[in-house]
C-alpha atoms as a PDB file:
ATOM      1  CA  UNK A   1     -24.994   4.241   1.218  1.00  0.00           C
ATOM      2  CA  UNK A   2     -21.306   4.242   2.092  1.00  0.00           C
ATOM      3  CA  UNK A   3     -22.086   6.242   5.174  1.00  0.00           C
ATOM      4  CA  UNK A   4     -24.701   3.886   6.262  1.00  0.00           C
ATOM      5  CA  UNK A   5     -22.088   0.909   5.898  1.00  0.00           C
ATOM      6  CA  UNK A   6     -19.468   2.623   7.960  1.00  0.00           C
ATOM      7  CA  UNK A   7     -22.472   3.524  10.883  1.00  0.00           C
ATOM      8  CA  UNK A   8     -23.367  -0.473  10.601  1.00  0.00           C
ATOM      9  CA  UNK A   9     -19.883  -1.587  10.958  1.00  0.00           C
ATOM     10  CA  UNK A  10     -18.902   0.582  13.570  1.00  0.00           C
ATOM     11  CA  UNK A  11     -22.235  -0.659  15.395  1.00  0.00           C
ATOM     12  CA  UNK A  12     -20.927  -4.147  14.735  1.00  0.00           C
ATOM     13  CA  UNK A  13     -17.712  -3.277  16.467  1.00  0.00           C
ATOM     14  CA  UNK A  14     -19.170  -1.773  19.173  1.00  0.00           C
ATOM     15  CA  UNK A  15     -21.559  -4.560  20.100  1.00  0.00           C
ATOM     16  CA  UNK A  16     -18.609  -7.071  19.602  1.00  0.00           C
ATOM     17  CA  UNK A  17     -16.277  -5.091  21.987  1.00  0.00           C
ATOM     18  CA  UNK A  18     -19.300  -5.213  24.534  1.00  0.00           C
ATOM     19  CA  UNK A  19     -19.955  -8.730  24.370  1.00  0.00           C
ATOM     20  CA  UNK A  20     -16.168 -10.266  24.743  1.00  0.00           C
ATOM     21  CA  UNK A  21     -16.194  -7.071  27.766  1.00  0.00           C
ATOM     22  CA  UNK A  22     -18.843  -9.030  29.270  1.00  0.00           C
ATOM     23  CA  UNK A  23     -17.471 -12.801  28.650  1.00  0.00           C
ATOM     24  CA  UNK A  24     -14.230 -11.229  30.621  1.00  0.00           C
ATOM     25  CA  UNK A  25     -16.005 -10.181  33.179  1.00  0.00           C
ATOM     26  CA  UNK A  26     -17.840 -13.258  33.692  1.00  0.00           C
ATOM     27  CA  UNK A  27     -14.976 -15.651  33.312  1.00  0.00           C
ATOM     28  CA  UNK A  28     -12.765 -12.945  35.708  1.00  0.00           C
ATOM     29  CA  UNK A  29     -15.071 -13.749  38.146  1.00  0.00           C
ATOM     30  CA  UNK A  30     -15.041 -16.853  37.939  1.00  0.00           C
ATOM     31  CA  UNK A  31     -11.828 -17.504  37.869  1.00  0.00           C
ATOM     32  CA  UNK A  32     -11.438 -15.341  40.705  1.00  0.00           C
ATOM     33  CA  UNK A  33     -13.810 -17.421  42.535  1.00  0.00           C
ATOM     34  CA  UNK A  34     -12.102 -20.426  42.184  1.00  0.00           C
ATOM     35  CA  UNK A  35      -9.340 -18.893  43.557  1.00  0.00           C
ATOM     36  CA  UNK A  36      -6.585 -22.425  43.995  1.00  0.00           C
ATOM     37  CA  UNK A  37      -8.644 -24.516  42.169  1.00  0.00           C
ATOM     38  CA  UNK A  38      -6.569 -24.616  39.254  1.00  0.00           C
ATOM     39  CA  UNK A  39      -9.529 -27.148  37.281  1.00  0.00           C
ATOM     40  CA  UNK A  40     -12.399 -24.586  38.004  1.00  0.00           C
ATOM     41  CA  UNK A  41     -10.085 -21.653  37.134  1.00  0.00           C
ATOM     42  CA  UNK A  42      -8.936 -23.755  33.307  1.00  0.00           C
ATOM     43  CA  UNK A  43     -12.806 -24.241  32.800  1.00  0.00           C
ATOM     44  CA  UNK A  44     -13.189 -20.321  33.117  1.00  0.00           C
ATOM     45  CA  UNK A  45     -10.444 -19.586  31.347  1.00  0.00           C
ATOM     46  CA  UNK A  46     -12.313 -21.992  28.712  1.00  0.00           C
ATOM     47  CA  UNK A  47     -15.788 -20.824  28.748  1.00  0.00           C
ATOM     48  CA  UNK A  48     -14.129 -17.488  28.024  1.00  0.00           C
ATOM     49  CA  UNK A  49     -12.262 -18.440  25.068  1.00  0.00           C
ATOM     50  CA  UNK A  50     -15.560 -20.126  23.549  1.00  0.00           C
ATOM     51  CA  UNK A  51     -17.437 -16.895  23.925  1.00  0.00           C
ATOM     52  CA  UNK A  52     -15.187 -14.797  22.464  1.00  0.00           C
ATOM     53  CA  UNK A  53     -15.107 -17.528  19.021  1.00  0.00           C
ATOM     54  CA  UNK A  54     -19.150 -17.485  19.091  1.00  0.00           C
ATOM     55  CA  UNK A  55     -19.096 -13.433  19.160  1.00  0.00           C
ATOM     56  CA  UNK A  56     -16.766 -13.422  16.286  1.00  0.00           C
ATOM     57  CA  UNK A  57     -18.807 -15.792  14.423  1.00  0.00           C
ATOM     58  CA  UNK A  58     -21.704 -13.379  14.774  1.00  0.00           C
ATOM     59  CA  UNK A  59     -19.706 -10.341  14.281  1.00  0.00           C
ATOM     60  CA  UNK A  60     -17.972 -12.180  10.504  1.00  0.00           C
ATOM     61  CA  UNK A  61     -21.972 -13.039  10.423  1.00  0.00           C
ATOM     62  CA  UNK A  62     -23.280  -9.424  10.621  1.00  0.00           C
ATOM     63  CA  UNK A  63     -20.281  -7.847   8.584  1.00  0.00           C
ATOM     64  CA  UNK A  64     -21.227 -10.477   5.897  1.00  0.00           C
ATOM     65  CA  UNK A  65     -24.870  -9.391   5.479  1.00  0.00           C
ATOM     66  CA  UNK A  66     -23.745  -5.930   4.712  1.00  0.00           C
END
């Protein structure tokens, strides 16, 4: 049982480091491509921030159901 715990958390981790790699890589685009538009660049720079709280609400989710 323990080792099936540790397998599920460290699935859990891995799925949460993929998702906020994504969200960077979305908002680093965007923010790229808004390149001196210092508004579009903050609501990147935003968006990113609120996906990285949403994928640790659903990683404190799935470590909770363990």
């Amino acid at each position: 049982m323990v080792v099936m715990v540790n397998v599920e958390k460290q699935a859990i981790e891995d799925a949460f480091a993929a998702e906020i790699g994504r969200a960077y890589q979305v908002m680093l685009a965007a923010y790229i491509a808004a390149e001196g538009d210092a508004k579009q660049q903050d609501k990147a720079a935003d968006k990113f921030r609120s996906l990285v709280v949403l994928a640790r609400e659903v990683k404190g989710r799935a470590e909770g159901q363990l």
